[in-house]
PDB file of N, CA and C in Angstrom:
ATOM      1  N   UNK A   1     124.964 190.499  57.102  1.00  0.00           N
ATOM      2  CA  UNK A   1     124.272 189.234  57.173  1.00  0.00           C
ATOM      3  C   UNK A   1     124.775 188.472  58.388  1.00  0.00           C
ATOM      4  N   UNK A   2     124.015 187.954  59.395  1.00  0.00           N
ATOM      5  CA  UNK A   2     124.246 187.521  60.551  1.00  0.00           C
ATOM      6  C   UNK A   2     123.783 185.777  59.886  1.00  0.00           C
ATOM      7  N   UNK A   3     125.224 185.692  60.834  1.00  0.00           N
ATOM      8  CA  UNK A   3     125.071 183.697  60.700  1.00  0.00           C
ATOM      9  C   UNK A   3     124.234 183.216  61.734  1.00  0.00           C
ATOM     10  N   UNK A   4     123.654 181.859  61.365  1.00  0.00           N
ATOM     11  CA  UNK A   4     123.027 181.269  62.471  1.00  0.00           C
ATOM     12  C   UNK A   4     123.673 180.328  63.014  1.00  0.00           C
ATOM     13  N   UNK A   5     123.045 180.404  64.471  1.00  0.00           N
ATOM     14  CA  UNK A   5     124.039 179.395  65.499  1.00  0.00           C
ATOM     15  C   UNK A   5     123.310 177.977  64.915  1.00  0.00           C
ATOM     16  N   UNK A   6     124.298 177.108  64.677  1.00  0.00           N
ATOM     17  CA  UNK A   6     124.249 175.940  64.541  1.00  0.00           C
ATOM     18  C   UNK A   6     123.297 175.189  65.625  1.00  0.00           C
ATOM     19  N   UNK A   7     122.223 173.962  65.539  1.00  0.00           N
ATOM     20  CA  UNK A   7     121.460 173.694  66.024  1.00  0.00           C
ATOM     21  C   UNK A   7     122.024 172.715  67.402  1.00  0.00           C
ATOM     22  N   UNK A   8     122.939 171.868  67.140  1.00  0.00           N
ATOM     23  CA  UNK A   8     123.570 171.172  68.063  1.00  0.00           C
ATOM     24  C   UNK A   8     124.572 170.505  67.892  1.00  0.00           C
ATOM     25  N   UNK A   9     126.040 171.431  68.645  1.00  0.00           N
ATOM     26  CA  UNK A   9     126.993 170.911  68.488  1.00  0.00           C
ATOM     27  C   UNK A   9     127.459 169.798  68.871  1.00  0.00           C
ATOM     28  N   UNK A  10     128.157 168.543  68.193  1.00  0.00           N
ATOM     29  CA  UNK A  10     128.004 167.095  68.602  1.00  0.00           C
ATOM     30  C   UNK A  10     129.399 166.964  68.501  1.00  0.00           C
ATOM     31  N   UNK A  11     130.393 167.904  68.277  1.00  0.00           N
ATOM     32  CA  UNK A  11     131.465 167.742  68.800  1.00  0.00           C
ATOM     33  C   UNK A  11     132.443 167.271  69.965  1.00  0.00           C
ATOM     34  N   UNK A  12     131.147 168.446  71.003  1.00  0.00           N
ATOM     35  CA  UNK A  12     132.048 168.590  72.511  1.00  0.00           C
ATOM     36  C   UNK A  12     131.527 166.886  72.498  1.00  0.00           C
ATOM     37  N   UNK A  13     130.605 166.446  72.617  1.00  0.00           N
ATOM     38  CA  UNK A  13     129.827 165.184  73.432  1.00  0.00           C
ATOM     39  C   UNK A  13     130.936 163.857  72.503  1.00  0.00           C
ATOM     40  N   UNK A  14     131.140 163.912  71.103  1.00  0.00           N
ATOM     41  CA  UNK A  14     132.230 163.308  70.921  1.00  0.00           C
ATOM     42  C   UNK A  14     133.848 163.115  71.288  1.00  0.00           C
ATOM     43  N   UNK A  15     133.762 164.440  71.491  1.00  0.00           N
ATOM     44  CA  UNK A  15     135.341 163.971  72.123  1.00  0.00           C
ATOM     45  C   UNK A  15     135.263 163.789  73.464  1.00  0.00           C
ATOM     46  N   UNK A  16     133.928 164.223  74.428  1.00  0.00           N
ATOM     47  CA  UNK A  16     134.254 163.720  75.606  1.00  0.00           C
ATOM     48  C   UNK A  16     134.059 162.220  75.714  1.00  0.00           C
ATOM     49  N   UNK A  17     133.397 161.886  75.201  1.00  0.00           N
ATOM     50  CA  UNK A  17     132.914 160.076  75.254  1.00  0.00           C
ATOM     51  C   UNK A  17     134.386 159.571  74.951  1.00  0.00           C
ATOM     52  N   UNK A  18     135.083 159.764  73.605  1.00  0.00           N
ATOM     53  CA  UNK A  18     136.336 159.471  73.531  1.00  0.00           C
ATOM     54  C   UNK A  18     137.253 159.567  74.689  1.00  0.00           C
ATOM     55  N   UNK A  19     137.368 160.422  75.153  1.00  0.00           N
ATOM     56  CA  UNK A  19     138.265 160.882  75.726  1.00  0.00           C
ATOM     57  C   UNK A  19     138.120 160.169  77.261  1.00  0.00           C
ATOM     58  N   UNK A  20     136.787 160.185  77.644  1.00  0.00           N
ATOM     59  CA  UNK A  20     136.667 158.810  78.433  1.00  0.00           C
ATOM     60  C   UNK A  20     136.868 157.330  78.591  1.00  0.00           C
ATOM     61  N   UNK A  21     136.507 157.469  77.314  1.00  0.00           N
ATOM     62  CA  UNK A  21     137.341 155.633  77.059  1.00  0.00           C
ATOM     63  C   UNK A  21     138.603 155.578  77.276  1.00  0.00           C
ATOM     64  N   UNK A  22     139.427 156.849  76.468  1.00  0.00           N
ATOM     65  CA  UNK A  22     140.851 156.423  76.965  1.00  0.00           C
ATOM     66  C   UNK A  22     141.200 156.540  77.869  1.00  0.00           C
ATOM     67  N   UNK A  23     140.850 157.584  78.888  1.00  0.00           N
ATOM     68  CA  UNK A  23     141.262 157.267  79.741  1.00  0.00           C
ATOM     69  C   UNK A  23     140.779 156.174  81.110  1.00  0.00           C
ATOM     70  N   UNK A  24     139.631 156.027  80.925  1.00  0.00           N
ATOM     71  CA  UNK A  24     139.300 154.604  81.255  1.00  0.00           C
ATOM     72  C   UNK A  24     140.020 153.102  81.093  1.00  0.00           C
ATOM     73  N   UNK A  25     140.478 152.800  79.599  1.00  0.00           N
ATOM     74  CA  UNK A  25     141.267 151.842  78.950  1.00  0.00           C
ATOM     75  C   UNK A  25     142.541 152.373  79.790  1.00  0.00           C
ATOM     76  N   UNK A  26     143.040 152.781  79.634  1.00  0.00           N
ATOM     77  CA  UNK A  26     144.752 153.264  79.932  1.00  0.00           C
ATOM     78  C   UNK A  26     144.818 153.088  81.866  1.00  0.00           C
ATOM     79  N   UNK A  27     144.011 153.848  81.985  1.00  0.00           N
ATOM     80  CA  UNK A  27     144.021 153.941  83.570  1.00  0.00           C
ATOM     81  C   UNK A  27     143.583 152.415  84.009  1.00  0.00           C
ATOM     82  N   UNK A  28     142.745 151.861  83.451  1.00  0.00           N
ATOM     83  CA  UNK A  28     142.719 150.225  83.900  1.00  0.00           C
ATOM     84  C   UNK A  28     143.912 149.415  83.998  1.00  0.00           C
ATOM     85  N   UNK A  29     144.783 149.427  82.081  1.00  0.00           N
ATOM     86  CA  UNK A  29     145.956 148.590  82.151  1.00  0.00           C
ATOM     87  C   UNK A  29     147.225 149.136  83.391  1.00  0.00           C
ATOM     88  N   UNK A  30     147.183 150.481  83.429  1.00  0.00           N
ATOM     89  CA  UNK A  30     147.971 150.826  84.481  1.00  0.00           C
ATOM     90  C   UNK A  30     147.941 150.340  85.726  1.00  0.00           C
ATOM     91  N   UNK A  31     146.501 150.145  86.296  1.00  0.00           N
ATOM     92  CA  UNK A  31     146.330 149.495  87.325  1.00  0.00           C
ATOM     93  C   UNK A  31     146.648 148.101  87.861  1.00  0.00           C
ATOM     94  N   UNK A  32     146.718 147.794  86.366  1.00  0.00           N
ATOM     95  CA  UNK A  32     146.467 146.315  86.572  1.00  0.00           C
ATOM     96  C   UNK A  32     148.368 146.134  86.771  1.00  0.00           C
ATOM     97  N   UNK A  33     148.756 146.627  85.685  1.00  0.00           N
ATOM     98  CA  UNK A  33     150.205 146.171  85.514  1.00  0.00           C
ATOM     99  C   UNK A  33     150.833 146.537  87.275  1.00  0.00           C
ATOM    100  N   UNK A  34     150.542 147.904  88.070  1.00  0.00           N
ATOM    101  CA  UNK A  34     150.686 148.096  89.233  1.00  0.00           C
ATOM    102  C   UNK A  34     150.380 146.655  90.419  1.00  0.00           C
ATOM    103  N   UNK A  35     149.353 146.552  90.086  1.00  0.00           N
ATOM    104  CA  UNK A  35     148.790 145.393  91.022  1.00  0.00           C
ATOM    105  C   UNK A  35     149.580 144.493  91.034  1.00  0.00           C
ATOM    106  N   UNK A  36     149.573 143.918  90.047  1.00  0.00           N
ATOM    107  CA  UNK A  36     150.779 142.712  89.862  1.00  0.00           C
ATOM    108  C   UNK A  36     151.877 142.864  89.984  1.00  0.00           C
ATOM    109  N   UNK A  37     152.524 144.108  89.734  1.00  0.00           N
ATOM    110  CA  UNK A  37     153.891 144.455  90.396  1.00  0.00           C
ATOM    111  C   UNK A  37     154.281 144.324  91.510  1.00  0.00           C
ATOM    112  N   UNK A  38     153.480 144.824  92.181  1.00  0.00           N
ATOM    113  CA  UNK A  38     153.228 145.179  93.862  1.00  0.00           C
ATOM    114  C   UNK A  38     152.927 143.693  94.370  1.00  0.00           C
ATOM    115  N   UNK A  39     152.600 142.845  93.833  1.00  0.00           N
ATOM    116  CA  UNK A  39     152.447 141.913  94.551  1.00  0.00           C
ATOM    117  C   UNK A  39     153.787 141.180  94.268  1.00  0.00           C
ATOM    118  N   UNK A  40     154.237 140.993  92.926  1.00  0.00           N
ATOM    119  CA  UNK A  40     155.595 140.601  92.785  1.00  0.00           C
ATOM    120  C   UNK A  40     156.705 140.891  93.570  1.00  0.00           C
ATOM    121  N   UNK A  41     156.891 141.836  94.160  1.00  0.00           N
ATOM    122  CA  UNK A  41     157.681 142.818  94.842  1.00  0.00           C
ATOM    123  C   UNK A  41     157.627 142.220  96.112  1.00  0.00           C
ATOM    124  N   UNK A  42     157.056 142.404  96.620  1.00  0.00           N
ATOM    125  CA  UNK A  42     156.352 141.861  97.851  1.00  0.00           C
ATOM    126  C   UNK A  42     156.381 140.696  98.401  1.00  0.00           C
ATOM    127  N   UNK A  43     157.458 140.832  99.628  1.00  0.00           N
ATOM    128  CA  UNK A  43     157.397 139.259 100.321  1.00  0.00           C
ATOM    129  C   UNK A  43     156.502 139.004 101.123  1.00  0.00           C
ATOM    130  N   UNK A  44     155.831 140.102 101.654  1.00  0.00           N
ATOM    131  CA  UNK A  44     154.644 139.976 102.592  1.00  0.00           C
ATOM    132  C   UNK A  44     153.262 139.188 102.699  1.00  0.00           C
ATOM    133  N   UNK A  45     153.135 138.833 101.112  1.00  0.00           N
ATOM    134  CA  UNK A  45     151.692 138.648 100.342  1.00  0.00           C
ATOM    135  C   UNK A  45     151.696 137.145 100.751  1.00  0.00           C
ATOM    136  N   UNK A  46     150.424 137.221 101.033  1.00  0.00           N
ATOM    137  CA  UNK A  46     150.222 135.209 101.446  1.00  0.00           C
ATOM    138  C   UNK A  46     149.387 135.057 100.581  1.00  0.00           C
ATOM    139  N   UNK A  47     149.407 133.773  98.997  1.00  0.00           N
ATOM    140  CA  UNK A  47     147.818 133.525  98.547  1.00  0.00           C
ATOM    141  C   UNK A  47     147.272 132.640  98.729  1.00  0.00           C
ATOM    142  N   UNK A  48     146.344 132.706  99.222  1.00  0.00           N
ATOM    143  CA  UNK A  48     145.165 131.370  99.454  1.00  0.00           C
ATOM    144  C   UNK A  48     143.795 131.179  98.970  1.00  0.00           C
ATOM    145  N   UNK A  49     143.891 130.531  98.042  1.00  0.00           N
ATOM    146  CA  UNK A  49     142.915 130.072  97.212  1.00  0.00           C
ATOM    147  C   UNK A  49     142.544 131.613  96.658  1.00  0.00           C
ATOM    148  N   UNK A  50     143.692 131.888  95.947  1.00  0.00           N
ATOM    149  CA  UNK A  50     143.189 133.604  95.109  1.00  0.00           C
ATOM    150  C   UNK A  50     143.303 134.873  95.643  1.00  0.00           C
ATOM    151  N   UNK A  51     142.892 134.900  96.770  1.00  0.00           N
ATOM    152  CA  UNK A  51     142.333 135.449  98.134  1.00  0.00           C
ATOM    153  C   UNK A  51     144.255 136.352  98.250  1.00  0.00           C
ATOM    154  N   UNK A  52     144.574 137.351  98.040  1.00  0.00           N
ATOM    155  CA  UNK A  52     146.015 137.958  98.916  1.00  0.00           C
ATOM    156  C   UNK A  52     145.490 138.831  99.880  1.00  0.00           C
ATOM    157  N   UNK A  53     146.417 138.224 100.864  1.00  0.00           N
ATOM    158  CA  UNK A  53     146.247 138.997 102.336  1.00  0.00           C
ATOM    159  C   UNK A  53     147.744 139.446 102.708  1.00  0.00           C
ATOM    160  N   UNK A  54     147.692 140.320 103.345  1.00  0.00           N
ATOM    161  CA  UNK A  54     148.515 141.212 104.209  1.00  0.00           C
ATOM    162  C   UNK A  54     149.588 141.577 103.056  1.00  0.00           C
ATOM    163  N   UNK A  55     149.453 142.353 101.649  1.00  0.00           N
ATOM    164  CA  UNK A  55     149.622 142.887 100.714  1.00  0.00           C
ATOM    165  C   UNK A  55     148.979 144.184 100.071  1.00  0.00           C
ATOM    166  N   UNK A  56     149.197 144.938 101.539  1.00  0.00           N
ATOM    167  CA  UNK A  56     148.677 146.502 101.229  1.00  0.00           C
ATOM    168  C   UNK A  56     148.895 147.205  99.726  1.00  0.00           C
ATOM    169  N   UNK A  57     150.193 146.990  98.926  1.00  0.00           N
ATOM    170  CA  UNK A  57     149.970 147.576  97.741  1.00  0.00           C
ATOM    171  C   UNK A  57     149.267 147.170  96.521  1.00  0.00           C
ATOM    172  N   UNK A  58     149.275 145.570  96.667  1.00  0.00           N
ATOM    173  CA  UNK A  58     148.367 145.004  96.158  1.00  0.00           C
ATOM    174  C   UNK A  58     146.544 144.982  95.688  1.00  0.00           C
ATOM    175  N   UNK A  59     146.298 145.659  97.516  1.00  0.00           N
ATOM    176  CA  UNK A  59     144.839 145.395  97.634  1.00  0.00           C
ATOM    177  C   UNK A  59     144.299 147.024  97.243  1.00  0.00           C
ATOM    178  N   UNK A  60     145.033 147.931  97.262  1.00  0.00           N
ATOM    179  CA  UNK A  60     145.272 149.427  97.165  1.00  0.00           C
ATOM    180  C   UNK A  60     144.808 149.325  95.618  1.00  0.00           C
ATOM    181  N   UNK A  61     145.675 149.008  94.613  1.00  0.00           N
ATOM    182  CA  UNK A  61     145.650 148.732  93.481  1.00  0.00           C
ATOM    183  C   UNK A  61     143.810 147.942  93.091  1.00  0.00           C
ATOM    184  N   UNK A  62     144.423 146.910  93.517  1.00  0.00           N
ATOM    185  CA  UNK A  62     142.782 146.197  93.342  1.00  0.00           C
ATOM    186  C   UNK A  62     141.688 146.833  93.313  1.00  0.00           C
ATOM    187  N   UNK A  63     141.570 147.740  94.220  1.00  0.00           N
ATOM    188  CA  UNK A  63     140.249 147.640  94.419  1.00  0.00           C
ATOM    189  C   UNK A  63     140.191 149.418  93.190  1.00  0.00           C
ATOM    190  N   UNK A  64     141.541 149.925  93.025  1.00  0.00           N
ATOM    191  CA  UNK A  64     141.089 151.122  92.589  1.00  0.00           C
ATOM    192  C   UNK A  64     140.986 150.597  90.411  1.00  0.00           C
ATOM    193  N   UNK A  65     141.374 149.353  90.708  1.00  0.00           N
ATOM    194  CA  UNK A  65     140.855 148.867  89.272  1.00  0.00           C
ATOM    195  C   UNK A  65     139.562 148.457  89.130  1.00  0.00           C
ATOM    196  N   UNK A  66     139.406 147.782  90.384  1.00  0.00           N
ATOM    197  CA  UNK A  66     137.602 147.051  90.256  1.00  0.00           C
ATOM    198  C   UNK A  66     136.668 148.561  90.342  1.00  0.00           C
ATOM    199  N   UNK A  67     137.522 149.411  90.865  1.00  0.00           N
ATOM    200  CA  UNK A  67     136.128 150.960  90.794  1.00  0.00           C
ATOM    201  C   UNK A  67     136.408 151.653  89.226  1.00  0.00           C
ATOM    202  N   UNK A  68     137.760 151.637  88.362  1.00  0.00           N
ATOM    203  CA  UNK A  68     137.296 151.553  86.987  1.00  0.00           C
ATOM    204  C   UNK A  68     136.696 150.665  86.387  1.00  0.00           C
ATOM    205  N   UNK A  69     136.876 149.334  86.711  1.00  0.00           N
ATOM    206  CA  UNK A  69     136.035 148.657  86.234  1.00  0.00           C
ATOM    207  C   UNK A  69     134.814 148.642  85.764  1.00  0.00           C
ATOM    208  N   UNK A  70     133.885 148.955  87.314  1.00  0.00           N
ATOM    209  CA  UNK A  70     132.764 149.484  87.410  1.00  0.00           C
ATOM    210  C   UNK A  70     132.079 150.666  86.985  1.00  0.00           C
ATOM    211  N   UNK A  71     133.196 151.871  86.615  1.00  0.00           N
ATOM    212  CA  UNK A  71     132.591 152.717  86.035  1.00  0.00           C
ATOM    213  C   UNK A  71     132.593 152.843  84.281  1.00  0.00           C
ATOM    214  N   UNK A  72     133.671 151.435  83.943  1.00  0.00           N
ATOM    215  CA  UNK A  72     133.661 150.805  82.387  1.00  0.00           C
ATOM    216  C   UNK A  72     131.615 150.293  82.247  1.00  0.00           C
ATOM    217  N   UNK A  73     131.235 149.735  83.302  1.00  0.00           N
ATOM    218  CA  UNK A  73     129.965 149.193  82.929  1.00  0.00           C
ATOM    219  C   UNK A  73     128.792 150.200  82.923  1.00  0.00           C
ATOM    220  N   UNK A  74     129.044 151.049  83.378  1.00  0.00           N
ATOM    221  CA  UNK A  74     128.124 152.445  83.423  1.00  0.00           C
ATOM    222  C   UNK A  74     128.304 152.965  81.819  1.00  0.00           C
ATOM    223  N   UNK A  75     129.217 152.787  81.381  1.00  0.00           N
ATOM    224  CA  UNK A  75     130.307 153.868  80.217  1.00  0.00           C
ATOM    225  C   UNK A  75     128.821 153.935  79.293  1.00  0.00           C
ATOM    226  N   UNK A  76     128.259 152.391  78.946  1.00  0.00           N
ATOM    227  CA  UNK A  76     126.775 152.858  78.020  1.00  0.00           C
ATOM    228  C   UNK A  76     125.769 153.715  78.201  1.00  0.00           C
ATOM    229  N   UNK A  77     125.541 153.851  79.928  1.00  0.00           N
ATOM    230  CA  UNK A  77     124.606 154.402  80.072  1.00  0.00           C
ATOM    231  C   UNK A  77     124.900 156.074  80.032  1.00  0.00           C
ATOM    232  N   UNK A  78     126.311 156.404  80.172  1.00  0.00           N
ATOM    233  CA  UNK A  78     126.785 157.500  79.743  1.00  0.00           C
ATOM    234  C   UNK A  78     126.489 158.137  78.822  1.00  0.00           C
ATOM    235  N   UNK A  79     127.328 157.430  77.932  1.00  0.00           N
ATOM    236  CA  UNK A  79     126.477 157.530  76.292  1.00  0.00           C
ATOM    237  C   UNK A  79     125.512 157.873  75.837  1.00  0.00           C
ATOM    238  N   UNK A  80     124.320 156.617  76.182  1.00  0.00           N
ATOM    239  CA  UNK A  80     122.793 156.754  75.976  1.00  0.00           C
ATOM    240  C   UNK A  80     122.075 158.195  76.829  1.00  0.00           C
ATOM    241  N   UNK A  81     122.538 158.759  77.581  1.00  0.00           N
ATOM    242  CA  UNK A  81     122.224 160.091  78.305  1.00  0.00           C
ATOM    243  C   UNK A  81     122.588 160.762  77.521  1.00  0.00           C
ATOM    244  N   UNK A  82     123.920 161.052  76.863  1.00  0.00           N
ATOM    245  CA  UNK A  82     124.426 161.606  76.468  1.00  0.00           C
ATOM    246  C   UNK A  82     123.771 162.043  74.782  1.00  0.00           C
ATOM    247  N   UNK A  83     123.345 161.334  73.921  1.00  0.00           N
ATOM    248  CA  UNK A  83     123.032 161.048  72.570  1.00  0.00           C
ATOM    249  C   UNK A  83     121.235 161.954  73.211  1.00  0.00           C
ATOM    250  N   UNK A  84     120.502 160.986  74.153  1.00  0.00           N
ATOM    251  CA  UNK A  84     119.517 161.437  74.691  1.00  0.00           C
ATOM    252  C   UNK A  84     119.112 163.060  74.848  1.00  0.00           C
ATOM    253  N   UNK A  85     120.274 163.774  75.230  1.00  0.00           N
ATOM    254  CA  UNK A  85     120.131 164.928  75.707  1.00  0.00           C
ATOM    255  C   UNK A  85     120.659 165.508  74.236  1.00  0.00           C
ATOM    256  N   UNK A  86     121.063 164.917  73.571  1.00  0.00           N
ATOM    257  CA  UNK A  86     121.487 165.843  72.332  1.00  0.00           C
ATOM    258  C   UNK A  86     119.748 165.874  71.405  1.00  0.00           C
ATOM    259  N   UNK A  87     119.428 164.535  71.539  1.00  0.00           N
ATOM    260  CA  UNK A  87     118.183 165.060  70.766  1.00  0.00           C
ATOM    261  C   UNK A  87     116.834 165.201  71.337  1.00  0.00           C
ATOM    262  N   UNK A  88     117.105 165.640  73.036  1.00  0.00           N
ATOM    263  CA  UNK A  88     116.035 166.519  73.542  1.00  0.00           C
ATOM    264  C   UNK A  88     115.991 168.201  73.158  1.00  0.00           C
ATOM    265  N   UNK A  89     117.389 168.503  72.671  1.00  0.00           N
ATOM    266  CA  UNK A  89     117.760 169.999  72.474  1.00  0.00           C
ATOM    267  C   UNK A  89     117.282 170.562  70.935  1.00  0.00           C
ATOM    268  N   UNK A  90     117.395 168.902  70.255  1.00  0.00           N
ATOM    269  CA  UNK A  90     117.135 169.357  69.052  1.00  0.00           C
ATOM    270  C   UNK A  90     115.215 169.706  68.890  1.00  0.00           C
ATOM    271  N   UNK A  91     114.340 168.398  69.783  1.00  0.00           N
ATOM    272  CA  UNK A  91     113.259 168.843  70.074  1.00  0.00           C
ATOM    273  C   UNK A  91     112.637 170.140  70.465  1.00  0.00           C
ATOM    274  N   UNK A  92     113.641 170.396  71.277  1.00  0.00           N
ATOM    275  CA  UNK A  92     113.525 172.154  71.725  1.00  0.00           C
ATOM    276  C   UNK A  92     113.687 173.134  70.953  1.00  0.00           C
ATOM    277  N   UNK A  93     114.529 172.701  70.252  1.00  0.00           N
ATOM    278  CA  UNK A  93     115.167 174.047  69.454  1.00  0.00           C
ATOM    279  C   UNK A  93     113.831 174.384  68.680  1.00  0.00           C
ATOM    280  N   UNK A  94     113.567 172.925  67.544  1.00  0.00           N
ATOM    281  CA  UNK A  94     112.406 173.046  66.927  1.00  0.00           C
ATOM    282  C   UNK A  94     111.211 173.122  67.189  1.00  0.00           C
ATOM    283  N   UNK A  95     110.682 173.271  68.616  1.00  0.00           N
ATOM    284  CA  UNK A  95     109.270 173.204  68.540  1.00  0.00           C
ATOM    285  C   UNK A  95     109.321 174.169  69.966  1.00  0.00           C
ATOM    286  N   UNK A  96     110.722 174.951  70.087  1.00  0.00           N
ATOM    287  CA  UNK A  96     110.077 175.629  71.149  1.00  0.00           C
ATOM    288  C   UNK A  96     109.794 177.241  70.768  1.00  0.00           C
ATOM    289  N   UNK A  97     109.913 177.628  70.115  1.00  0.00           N
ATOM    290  CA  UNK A  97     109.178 178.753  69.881  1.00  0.00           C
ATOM    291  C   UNK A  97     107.781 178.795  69.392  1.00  0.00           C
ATOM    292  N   UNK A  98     107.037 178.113  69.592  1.00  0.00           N
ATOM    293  CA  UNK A  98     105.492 177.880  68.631  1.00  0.00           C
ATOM    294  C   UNK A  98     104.255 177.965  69.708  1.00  0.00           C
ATOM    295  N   UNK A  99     104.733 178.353  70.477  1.00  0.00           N
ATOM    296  CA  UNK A  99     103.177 178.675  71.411  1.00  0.00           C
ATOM    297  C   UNK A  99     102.713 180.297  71.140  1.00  0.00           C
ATOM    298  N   UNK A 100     103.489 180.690  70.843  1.00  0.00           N
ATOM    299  CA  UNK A 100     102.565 181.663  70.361  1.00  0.00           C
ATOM    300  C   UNK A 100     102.335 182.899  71.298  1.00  0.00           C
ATOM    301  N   UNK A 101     102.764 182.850  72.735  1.00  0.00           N
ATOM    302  CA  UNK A 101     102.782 183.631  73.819  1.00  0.00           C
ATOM    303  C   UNK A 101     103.829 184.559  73.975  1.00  0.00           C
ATOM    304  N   UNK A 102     103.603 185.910  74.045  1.00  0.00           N
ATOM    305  CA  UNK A 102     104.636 186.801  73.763  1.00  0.00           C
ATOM    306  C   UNK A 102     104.711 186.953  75.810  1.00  0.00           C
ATOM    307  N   UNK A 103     106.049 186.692  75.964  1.00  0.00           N
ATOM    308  CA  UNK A 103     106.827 187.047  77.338  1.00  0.00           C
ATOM    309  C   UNK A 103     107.352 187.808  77.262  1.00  0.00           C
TER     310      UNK A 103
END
């Protein structure tokens, strides 16, 4: 007796979504705690009105938090692709053998 393959595994797509958040979450606070270090550290840093200049480890940091940042605001549309493509497969599975055309 031969088993059947399961219709759609929703495993892999769960732990990768997970597994993105954390490391999304984690890799942000890291950044952040860096940033502020680096500027602490640092006698070089001038601030003006928010604005730090001539604080290379600082701005290094910055900007590689504002690009997780940015890919935190995508994270739904990840998802929604993601859920999307799980139940385009299930459409397939079920309705694609029914034409009737032998290949």
């Amino acid at each position: 007796m031969k088993l059947q393959k399961s219709a759609v595994d929703l495993t892999d797509l769960a732990i990768g979504i997970v597994v993105l958040g954390i490391i999304v979450t984690i890799g942000a606070t890291v950044l952040v705690n860096v940033r502020d270090t680096n500027y602490e550290l640092s006698a070089t840093c001038n601030e003006t009105s928010g604005v730090y200049t001539g604080c290379p480890g600082y701005e290094v940091a910055n900007d590689a938090a504002t690009g997780l940042a940015e890919y935190g605001n995508w994270f739904n549309i990840i998802v929604i692709v993601g859920v999307a493509a799980v139940v385009l497969s299930l459409i397939f599975l079920a309705f694609g053998g029914r034409s009737g055309a032998n290949y």
